[in-house]
C-alpha atoms as a PDB file:
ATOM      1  CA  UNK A   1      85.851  67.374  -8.775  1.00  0.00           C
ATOM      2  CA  UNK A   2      82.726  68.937 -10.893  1.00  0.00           C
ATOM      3  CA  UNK A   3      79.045  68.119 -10.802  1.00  0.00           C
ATOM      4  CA  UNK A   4      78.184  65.256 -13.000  1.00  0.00           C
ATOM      5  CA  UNK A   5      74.937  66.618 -14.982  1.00  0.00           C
ATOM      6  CA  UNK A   6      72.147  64.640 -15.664  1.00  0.00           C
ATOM      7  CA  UNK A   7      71.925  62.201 -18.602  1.00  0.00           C
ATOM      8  CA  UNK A   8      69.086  63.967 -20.895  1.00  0.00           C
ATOM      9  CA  UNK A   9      66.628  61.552 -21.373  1.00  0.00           C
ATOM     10  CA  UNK A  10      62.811  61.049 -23.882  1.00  0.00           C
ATOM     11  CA  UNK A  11      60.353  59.810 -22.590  1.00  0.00           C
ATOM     12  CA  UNK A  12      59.052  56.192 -23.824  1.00  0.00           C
ATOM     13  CA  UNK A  13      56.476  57.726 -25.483  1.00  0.00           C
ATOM     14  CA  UNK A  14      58.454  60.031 -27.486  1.00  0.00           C
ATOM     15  CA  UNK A  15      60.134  57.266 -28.097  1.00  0.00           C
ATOM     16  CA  UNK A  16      57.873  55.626 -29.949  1.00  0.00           C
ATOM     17  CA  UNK A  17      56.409  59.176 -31.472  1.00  0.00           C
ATOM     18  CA  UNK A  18      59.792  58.836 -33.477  1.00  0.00           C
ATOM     19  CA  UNK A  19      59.637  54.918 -34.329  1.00  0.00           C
ATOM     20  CA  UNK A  20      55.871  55.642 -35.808  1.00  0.00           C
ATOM     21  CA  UNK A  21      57.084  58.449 -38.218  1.00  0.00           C
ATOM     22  CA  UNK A  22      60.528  56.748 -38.955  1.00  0.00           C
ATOM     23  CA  UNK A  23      59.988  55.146 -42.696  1.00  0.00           C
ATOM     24  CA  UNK A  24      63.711  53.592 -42.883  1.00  0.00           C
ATOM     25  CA  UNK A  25      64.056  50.457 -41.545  1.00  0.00           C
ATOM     26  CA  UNK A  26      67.053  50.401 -41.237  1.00  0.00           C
ATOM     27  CA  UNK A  27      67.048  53.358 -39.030  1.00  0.00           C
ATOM     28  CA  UNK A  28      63.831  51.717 -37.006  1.00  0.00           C
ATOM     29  CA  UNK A  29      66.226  49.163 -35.735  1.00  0.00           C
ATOM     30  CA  UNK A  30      68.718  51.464 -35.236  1.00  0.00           C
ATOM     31  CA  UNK A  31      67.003  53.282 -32.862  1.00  0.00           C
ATOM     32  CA  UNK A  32      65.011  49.935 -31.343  1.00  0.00           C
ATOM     33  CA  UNK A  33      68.867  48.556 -30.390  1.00  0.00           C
ATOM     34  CA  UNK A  34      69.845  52.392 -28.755  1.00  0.00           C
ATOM     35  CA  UNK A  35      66.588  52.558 -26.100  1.00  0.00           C
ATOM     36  CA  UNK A  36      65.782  48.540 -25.276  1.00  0.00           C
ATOM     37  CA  UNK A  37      69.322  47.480 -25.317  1.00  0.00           C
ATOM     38  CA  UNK A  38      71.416  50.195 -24.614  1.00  0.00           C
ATOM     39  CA  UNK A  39      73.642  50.034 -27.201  1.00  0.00           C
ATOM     40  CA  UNK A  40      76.393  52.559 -28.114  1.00  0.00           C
ATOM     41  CA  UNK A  41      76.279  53.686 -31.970  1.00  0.00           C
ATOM     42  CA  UNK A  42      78.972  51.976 -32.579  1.00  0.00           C
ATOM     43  CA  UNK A  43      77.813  48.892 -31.393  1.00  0.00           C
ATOM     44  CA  UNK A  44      74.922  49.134 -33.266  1.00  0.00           C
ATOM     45  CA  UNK A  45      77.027  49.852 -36.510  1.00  0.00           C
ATOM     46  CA  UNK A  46      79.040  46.511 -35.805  1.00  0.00           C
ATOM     47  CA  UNK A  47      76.313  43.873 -35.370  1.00  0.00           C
ATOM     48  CA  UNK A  48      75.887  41.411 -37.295  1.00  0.00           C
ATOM     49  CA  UNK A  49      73.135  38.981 -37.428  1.00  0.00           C
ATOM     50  CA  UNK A  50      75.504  36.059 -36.222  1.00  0.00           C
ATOM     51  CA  UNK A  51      75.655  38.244 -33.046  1.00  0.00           C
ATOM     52  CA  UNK A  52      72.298  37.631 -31.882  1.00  0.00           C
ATOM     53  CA  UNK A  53      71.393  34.541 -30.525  1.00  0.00           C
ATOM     54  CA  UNK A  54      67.427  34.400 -30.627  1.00  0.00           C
ATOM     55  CA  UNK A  55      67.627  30.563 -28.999  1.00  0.00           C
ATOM     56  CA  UNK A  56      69.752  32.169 -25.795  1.00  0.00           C
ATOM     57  CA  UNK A  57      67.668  35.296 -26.015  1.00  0.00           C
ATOM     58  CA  UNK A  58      71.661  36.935 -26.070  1.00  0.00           C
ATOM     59  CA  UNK A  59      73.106  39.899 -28.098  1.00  0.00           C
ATOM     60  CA  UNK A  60      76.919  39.278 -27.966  1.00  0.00           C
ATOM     61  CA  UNK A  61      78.639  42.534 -28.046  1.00  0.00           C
ATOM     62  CA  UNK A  62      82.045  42.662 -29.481  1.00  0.00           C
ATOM     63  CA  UNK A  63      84.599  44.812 -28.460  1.00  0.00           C
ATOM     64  CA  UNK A  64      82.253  47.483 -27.059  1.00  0.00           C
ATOM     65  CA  UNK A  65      83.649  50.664 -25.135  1.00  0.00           C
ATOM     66  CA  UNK A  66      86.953  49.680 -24.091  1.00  0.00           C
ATOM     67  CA  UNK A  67      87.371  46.514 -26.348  1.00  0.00           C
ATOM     68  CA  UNK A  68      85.268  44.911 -23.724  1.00  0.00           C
ATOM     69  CA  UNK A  69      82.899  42.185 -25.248  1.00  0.00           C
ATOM     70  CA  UNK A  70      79.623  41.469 -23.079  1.00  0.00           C
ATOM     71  CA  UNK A  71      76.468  39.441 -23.493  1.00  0.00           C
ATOM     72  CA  UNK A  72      73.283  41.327 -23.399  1.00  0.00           C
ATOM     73  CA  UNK A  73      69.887  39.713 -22.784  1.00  0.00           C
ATOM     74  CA  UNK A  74      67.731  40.512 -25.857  1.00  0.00           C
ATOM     75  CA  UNK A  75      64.689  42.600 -24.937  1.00  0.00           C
ATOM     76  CA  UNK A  76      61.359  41.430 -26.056  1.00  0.00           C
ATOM     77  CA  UNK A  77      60.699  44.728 -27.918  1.00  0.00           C
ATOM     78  CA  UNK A  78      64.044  43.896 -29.984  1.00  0.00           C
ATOM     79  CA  UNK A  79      63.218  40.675 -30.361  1.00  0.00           C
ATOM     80  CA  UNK A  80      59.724  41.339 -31.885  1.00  0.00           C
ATOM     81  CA  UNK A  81      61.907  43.667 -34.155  1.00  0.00           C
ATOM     82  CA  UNK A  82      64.557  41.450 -35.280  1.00  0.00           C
ATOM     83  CA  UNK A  83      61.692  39.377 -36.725  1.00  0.00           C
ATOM     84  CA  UNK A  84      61.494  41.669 -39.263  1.00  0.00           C
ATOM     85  CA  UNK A  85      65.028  43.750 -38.872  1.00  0.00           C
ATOM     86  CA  UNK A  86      67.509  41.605 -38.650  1.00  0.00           C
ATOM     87  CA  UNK A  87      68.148  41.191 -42.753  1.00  0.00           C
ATOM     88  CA  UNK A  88      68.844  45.235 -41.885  1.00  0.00           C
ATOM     89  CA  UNK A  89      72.038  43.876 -39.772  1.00  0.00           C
ATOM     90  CA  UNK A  90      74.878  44.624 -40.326  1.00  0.00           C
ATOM     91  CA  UNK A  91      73.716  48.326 -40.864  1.00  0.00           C
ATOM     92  CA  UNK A  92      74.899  49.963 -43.847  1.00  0.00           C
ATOM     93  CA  UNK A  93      75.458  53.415 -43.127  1.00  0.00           C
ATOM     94  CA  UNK A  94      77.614  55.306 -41.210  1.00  0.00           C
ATOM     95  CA  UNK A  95      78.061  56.162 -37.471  1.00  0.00           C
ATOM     96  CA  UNK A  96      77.299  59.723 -38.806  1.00  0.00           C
ATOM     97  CA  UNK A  97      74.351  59.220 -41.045  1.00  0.00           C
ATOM     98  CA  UNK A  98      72.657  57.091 -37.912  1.00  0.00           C
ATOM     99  CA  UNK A  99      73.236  59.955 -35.548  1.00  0.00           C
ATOM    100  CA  UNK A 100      72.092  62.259 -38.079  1.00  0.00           C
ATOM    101  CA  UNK A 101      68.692  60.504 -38.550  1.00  0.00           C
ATOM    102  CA  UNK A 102      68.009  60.233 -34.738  1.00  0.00           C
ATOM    103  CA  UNK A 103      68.837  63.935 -34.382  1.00  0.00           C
ATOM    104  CA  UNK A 104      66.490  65.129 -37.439  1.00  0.00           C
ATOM    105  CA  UNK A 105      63.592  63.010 -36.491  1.00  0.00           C
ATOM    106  CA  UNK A 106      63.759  65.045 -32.799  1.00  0.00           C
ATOM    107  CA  UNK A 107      64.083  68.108 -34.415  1.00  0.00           C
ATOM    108  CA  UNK A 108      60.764  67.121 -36.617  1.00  0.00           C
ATOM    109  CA  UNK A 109      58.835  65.344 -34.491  1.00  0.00           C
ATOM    110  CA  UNK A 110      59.500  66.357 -31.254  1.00  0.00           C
ATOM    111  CA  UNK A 111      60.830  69.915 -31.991  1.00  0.00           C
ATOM    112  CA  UNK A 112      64.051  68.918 -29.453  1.00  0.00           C
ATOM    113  CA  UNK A 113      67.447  68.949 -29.780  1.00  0.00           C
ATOM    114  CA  UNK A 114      68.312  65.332 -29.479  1.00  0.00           C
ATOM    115  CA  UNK A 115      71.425  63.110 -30.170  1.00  0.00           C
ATOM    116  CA  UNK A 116      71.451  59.399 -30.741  1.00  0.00           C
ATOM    117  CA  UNK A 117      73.287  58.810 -26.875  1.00  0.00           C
ATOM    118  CA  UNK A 118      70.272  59.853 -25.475  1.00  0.00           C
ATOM    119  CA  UNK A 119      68.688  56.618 -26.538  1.00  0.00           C
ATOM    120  CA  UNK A 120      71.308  54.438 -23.985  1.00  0.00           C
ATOM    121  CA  UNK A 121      70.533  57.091 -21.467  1.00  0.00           C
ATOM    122  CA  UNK A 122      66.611  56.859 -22.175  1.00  0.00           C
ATOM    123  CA  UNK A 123      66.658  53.415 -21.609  1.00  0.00           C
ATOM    124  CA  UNK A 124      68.819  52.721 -18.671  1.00  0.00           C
ATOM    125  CA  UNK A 125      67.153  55.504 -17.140  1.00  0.00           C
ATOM    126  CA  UNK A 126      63.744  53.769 -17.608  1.00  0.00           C
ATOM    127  CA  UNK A 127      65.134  50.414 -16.417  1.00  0.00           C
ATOM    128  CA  UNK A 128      66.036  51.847 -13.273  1.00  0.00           C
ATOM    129  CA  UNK A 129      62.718  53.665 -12.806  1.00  0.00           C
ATOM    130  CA  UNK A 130      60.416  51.087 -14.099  1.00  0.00           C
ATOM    131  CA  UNK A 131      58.966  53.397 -17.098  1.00  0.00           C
ATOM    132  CA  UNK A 132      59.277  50.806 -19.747  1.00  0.00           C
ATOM    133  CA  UNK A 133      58.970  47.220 -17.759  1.00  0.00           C
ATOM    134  CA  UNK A 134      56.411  48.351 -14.812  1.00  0.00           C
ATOM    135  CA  UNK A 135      58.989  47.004 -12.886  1.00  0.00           C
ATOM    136  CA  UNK A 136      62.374  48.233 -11.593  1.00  0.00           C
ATOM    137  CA  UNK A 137      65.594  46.648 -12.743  1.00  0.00           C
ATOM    138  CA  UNK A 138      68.388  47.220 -10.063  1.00  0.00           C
ATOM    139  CA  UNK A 139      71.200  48.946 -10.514  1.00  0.00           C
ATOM    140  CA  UNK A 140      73.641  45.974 -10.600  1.00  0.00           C
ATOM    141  CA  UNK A 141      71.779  44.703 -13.688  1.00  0.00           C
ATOM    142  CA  UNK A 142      71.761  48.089 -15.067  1.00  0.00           C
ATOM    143  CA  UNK A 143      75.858  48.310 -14.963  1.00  0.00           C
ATOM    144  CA  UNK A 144      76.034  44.684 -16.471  1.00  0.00           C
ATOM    145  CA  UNK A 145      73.412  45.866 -19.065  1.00  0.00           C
ATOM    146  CA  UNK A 146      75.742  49.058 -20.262  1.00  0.00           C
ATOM    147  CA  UNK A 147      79.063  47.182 -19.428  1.00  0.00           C
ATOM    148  CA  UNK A 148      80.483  49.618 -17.191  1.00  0.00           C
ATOM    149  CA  UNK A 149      83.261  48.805 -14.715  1.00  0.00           C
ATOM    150  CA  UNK A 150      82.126  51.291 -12.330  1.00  0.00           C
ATOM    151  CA  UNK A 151      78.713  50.976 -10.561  1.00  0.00           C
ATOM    152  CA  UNK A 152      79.328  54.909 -10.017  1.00  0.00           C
ATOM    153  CA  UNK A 153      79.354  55.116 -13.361  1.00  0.00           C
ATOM    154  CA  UNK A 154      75.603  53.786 -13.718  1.00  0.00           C
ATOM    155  CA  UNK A 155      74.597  55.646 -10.815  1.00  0.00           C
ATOM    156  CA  UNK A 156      74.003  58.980 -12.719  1.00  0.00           C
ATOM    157  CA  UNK A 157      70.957  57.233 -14.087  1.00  0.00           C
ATOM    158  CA  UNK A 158      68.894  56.569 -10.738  1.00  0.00           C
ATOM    159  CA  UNK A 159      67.981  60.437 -10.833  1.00  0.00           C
ATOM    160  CA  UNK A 160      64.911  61.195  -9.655  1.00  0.00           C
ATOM    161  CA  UNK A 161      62.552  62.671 -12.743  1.00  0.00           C
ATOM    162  CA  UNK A 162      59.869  64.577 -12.189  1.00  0.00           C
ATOM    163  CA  UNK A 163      57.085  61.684 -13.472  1.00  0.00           C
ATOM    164  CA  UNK A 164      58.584  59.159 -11.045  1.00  0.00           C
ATOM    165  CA  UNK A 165      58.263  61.367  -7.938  1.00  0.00           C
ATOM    166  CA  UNK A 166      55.047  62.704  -8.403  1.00  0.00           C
ATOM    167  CA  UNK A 167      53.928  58.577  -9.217  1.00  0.00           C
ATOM    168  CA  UNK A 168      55.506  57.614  -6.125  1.00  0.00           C
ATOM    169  CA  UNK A 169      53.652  60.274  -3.815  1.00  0.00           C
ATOM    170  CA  UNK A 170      50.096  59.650  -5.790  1.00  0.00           C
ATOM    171  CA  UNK A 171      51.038  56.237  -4.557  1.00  0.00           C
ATOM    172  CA  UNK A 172      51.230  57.289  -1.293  1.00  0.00           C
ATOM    173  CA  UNK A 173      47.740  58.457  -0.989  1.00  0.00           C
ATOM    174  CA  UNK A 174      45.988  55.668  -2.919  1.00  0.00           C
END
């Protein structure tokens, strides 16, 4: 069997480098829907606004990865968003043009090479190591969160980074 890599991941503050300088909203939301709630492209592309439930704080994702469907809770940073984005739902442009976007505003803003994935990877990653929440989501919750049947499958994500061991050892010596 061959060495998994590592998911390539941006940081949260990248992260919102990009959302600051992105002018379509359309995109915005796009990209808010990738990092917060994990969502594949193509689940993105298939929302609708009858798939969010604001009053159950629950995206319902149809026929995700697999045909699976799954609930997802709705992050507050999405749900801040949807205030505004959700007359953006369902999005009109492609699978392509989204990737596209994501991949131009790294290339410009960032000067990196980044594809849309990284924006599931960026934010299960974070889950796991507390970057985004302060506090560290298990990885049981984490596998719900993506819908994978596998926990191995989520498991690439509890890497170690670089930021999260030196935190832990500064810890150490406070």
């Amino acid at each position: 069997m061959g060495k998994r890599q590592l998911p390539k991941t941006i940081s949260h503050e990248e992260f919102l480098k990009i959302l600051s300088k992105e002018k379509r909203k359309d995109f915005k939301i796009s990209f808010i829907l990738g990092l917060y709630q994990c969502l594949r492209v193509s689940e993105i592309k298939n929302l609708k606004p009858t798939d969010i439930d604001q009053q159950r704080g629950f995206i319902h994702i149809l026929g995700g990865k697999g045909q699976k469907d799954r609930d997802v809770p709705l992050m507050k940073p999405t749900e801040l968003a949807l205030r505004w984005g959700k007359k953006h739902l369902p999005i009109k442009c492609s699978i392509r043009t989204l990737q596209r976007a994501f991949k131009k505003a790294g290339k410009d803003i960032l000067n990196k090479d980044l594809n849309f994935h990284m924006l599931r990877h960026s934010g299960a990653t974070s889950y796991l190591n507390g970057d985004i929440t302060k506090k560290k989501v298990d990885v049981r919750h984490v596998q719900v969160l993506l819908g994978h049947t596998q926990i191995s499958t989520t498991e690439i994500y509890t890497h170690v980074t670089p930021d999260s061991l030196k935190k832990i050892f500064d810890e150490v010596y406070e």
